[in-house]
C-alpha atoms as a PDB file:
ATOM      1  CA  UNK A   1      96.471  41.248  51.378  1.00  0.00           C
ATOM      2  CA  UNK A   2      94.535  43.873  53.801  1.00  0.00           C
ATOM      3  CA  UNK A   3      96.352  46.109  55.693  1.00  0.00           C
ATOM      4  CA  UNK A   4      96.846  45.083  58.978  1.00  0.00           C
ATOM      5  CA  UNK A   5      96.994  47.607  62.122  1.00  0.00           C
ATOM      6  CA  UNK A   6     100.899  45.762  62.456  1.00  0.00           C
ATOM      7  CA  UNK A   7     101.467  47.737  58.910  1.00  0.00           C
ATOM      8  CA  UNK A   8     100.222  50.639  60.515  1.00  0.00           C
ATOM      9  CA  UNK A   9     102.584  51.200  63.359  1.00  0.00           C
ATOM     10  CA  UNK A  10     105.944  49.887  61.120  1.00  0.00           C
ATOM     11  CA  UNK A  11     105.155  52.540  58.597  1.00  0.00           C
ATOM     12  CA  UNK A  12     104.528  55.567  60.559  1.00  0.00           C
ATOM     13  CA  UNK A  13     107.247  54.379  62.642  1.00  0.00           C
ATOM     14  CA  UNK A  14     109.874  54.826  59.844  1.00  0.00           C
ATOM     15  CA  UNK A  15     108.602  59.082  60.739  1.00  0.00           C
ATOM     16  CA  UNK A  16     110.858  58.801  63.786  1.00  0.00           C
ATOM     17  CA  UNK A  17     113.813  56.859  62.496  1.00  0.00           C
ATOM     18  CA  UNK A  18     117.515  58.954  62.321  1.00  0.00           C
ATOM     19  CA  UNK A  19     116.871  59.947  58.717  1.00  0.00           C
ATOM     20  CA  UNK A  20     114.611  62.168  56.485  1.00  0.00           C
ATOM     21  CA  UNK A  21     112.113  60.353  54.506  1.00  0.00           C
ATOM     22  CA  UNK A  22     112.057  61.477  51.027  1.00  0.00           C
ATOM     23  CA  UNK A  23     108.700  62.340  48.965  1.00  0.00           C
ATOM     24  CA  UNK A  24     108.437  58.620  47.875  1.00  0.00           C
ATOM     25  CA  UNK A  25     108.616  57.415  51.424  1.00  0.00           C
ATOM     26  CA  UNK A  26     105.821  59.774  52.662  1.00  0.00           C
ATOM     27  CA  UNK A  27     104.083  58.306  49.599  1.00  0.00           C
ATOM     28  CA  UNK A  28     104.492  54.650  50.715  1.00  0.00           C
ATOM     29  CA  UNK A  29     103.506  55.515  54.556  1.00  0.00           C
ATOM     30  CA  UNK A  30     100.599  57.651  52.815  1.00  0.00           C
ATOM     31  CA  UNK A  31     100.062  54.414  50.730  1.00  0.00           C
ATOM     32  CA  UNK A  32      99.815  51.925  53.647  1.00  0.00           C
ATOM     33  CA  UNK A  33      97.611  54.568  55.650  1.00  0.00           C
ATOM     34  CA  UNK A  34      95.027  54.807  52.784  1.00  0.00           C
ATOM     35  CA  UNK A  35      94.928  51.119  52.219  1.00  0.00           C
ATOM     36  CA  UNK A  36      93.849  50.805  55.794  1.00  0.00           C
ATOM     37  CA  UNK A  37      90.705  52.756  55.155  1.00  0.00           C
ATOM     38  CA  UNK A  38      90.957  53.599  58.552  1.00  0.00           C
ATOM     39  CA  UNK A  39      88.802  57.160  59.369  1.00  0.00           C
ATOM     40  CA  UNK A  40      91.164  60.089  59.726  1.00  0.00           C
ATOM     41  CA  UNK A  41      90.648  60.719  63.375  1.00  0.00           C
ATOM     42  CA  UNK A  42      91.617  56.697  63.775  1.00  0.00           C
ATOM     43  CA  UNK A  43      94.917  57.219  61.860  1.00  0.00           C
ATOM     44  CA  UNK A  44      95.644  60.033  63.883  1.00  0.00           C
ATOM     45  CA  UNK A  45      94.852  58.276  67.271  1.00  0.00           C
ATOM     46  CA  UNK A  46      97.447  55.657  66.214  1.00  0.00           C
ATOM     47  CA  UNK A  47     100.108  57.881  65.128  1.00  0.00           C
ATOM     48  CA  UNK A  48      99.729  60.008  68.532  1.00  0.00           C
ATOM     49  CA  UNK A  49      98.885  57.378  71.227  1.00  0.00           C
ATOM     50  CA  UNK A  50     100.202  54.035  69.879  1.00  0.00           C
ATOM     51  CA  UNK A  51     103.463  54.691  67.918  1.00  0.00           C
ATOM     52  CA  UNK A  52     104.844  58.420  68.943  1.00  0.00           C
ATOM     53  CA  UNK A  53     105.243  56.872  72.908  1.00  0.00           C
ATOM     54  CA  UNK A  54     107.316  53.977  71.608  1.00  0.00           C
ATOM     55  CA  UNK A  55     109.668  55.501  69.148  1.00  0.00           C
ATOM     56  CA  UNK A  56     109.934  59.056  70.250  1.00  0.00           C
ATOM     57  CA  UNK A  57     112.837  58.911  72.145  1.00  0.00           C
ATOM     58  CA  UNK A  58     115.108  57.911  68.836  1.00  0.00           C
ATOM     59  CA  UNK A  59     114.612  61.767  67.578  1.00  0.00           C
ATOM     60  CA  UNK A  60     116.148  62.581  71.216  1.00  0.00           C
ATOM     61  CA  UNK A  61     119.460  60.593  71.009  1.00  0.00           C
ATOM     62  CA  UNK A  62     122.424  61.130  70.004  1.00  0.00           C
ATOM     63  CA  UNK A  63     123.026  58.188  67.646  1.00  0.00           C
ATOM     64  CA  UNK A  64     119.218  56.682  66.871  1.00  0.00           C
ATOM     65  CA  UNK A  65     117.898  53.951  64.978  1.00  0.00           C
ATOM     66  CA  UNK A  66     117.727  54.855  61.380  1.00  0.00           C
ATOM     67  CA  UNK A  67     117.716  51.384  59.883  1.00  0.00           C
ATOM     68  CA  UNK A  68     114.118  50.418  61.371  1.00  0.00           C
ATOM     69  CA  UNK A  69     112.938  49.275  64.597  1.00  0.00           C
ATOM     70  CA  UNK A  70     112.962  45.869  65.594  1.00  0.00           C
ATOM     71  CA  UNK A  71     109.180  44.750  64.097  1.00  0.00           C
ATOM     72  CA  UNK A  72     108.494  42.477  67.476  1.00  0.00           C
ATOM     73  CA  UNK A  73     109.275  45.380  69.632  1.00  0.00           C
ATOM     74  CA  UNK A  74     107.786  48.023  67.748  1.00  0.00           C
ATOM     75  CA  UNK A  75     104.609  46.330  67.569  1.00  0.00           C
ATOM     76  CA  UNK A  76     104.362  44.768  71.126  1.00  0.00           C
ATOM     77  CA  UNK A  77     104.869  48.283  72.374  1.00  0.00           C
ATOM     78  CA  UNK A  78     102.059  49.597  70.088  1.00  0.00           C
ATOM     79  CA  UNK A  79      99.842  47.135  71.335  1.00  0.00           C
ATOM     80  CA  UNK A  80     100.390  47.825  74.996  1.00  0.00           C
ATOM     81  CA  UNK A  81      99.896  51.537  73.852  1.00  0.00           C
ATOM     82  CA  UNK A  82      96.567  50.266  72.080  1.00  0.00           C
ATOM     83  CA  UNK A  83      95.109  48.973  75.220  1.00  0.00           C
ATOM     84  CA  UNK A  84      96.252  51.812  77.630  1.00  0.00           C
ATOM     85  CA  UNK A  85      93.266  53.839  79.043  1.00  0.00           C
ATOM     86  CA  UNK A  86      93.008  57.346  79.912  1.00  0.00           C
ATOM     87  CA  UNK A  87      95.947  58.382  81.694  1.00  0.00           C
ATOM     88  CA  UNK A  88      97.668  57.239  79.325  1.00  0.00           C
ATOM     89  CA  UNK A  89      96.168  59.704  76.803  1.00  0.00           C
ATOM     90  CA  UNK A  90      96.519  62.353  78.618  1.00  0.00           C
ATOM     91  CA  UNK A  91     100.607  62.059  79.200  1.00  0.00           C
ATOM     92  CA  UNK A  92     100.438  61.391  75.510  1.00  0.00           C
ATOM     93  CA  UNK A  93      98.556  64.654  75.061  1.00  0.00           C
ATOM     94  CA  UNK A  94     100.886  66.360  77.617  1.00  0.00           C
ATOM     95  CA  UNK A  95     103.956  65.292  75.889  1.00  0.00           C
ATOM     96  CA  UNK A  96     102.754  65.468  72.272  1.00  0.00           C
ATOM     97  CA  UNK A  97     105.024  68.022  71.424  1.00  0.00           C
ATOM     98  CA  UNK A  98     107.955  66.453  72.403  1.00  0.00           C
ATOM     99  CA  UNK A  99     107.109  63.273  70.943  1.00  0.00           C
ATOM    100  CA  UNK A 100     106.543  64.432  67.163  1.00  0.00           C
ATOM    101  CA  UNK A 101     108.593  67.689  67.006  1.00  0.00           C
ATOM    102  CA  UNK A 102     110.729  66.061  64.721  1.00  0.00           C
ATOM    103  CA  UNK A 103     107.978  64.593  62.516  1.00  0.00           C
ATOM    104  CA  UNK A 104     105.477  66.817  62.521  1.00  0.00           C
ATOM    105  CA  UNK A 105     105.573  68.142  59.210  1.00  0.00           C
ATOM    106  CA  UNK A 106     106.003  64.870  57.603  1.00  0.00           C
ATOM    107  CA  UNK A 107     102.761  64.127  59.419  1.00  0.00           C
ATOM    108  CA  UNK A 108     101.461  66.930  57.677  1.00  0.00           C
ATOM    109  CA  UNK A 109     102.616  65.925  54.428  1.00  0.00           C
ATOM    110  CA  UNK A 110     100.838  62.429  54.376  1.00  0.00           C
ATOM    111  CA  UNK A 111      97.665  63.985  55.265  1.00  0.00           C
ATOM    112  CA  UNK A 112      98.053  66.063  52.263  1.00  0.00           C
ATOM    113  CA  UNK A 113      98.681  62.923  50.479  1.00  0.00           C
ATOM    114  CA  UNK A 114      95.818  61.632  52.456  1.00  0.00           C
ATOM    115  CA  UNK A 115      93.012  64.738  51.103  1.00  0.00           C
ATOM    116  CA  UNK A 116      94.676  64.382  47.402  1.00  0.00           C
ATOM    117  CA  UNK A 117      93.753  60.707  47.455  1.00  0.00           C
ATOM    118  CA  UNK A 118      90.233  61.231  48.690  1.00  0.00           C
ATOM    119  CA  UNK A 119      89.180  63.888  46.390  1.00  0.00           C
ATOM    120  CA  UNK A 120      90.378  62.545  43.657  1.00  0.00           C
ATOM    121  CA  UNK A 121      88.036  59.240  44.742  1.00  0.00           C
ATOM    122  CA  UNK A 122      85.420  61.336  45.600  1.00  0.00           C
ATOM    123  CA  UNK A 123      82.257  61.341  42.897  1.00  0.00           C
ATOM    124  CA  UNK A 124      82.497  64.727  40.641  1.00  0.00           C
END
């Protein structure tokens, strides 16, 4: 079954839940990005204007979700987020830091995962 854009936002979503993912988790987030075959820039895009503005606020309190979000309200918040214009990139850009302090190596880490996978695709 394809990879839908739904897939998208619950895995990277699992970045801001009240718990550390292990290597095996970025793997499996890593996974579902790659399966996507979604360009880089896209991927990115998603994880900073479509799912960091719904979940970002769990890093902030005291007690967050660590279970998973809710999948209907995670992904109807995406969606609005999806079809947001201009200002809303720009408060996105404004508050990036904020939003995936807590995340932002792990980020790093699948796009590791992410170049590893490609070159090792990539013709010789």
């Amino acid at each position: 079954m394809p990879t839908t854009r739904e897939d998208i936002w619950l895995a990277l979503s699992e970045l801001w839940l009240d718990t550390e993912p292990d290597a095996a988790g970025l793997r499996r987030i890593a996974a579902v990005l790659r399966d996507s075959r979604l360009s880089d820039a896209e991927l990115e895009a998603i994880f900073f204007y479509e799912v960091a503005p719904v979940v970002w606020l769990n890093h902030w309190a005291t007690a967050g979700v660590w279970a998973g979000f809710e999948p209907r309200w995670l992904v109807a918040g995406c969606r609005r987020n999806q079809q947001r214009g201009r200002g809303h990139r720009w408060l996105c850009r404004l508050l990036r830091r904020p939003m995936t302090y807590a995340c932002a190596a792990q980020w790093r880490q699948i796009g590791t995962e992410l170049e590893r996978a490609a070159s090792s695709r990539a013709p010789g």
